[in-house]
Protein backbone atom coordinates (compact mmCIF):
# COMPACT_ATOMS: atom_id res chain seq x y z
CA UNK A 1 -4.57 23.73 -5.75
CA UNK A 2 -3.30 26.95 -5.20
CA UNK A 3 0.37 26.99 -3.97
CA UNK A 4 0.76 23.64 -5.54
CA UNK A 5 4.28 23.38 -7.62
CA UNK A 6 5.18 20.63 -9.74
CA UNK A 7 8.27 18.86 -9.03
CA UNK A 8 11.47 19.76 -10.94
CA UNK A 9 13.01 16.07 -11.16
CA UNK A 10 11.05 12.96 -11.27
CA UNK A 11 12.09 10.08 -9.52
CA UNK A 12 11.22 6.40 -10.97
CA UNK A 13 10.23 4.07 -7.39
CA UNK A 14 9.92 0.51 -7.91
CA UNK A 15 6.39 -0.46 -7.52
CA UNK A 16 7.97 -2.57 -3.83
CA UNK A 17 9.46 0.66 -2.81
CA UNK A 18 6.16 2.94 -3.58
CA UNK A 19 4.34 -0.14 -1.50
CA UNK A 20 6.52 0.40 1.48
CA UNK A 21 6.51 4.09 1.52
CA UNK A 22 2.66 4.31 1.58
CA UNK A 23 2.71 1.73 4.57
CA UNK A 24 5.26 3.65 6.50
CA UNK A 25 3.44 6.90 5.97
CA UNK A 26 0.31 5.28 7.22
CA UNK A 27 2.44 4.37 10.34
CA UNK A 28 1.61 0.61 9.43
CA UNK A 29 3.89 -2.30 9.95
CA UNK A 30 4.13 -5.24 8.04
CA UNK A 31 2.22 -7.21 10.39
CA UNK A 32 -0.26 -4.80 10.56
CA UNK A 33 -0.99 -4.43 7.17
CA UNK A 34 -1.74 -7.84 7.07
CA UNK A 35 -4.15 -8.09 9.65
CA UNK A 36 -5.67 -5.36 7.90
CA UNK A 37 -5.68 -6.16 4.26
CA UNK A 38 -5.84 -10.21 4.74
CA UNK A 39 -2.78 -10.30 2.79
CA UNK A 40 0.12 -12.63 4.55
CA UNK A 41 2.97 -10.64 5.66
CA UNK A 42 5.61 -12.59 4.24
CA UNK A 43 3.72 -11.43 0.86
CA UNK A 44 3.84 -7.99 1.77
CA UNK A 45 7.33 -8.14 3.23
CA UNK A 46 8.49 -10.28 -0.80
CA UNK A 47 6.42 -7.21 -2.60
CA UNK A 48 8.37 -4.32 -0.86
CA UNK A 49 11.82 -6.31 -1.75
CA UNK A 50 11.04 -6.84 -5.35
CA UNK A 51 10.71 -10.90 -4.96
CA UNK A 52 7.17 -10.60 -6.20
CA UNK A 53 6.35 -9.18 -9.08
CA UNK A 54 3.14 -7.22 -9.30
CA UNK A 55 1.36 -6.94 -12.87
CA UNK A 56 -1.78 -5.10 -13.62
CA UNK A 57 -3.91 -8.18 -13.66
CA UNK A 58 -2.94 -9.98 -10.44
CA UNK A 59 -1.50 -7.42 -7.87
CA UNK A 60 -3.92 -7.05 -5.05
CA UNK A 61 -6.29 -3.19 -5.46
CA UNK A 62 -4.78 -1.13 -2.55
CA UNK A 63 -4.81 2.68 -3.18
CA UNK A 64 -3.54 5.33 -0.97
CA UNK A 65 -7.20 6.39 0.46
CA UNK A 66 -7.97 2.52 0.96
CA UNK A 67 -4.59 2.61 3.22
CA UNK A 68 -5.51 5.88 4.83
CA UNK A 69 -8.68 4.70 5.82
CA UNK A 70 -7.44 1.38 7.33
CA UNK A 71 -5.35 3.45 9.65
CA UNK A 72 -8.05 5.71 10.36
CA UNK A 73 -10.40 3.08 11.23
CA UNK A 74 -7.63 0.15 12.13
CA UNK A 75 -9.91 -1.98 10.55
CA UNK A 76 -9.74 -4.09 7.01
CA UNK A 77 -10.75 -2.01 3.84
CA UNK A 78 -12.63 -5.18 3.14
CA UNK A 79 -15.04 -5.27 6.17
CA UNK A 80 -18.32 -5.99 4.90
CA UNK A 81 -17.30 -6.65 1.30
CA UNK A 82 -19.54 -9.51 -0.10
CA UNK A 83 -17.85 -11.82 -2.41
């Protein structure tokens, strides 16, 4: 990426805090993320405070493009998932 600098000073973000950033950025509230993902606001709202704590195994899959494309479409990224 040309113009692309790495950052001087690394910040550590809890994984609640890195949660709630990528919402806000997507311009998402709570409530909307929920409708969105299926997962229950109150869940989303104990994630971004640190009352749950997400491991590897069991934390729901919700990358950054997944999020970007929920607020492009403003529909779930799970629309037409069979499971």
């Amino acid at each position: 990426m040309k113009g692309f600098r790495p950052a001087k000073k690394r910040v550590e973000v809890p994984v609640g805090e890195s949660f709630r950033i990528v919402r806000e950025l997507q311009d998402l509230s709570q409530s909307q993320l929920s409708e969105l993902t299926g997962i229950p606001q109150a869940t989303i709202s104990a994630i971004e405070n640190g009352r749950v704590n997400l491991q590897t195994n069991r934390s729901p899959t919700l990358p950054v493009s997944t999020l970007t494309r929920c607020r492009r479409r403003r529909q779930s990224p799970y629309a037409g998932i069979v499971q």
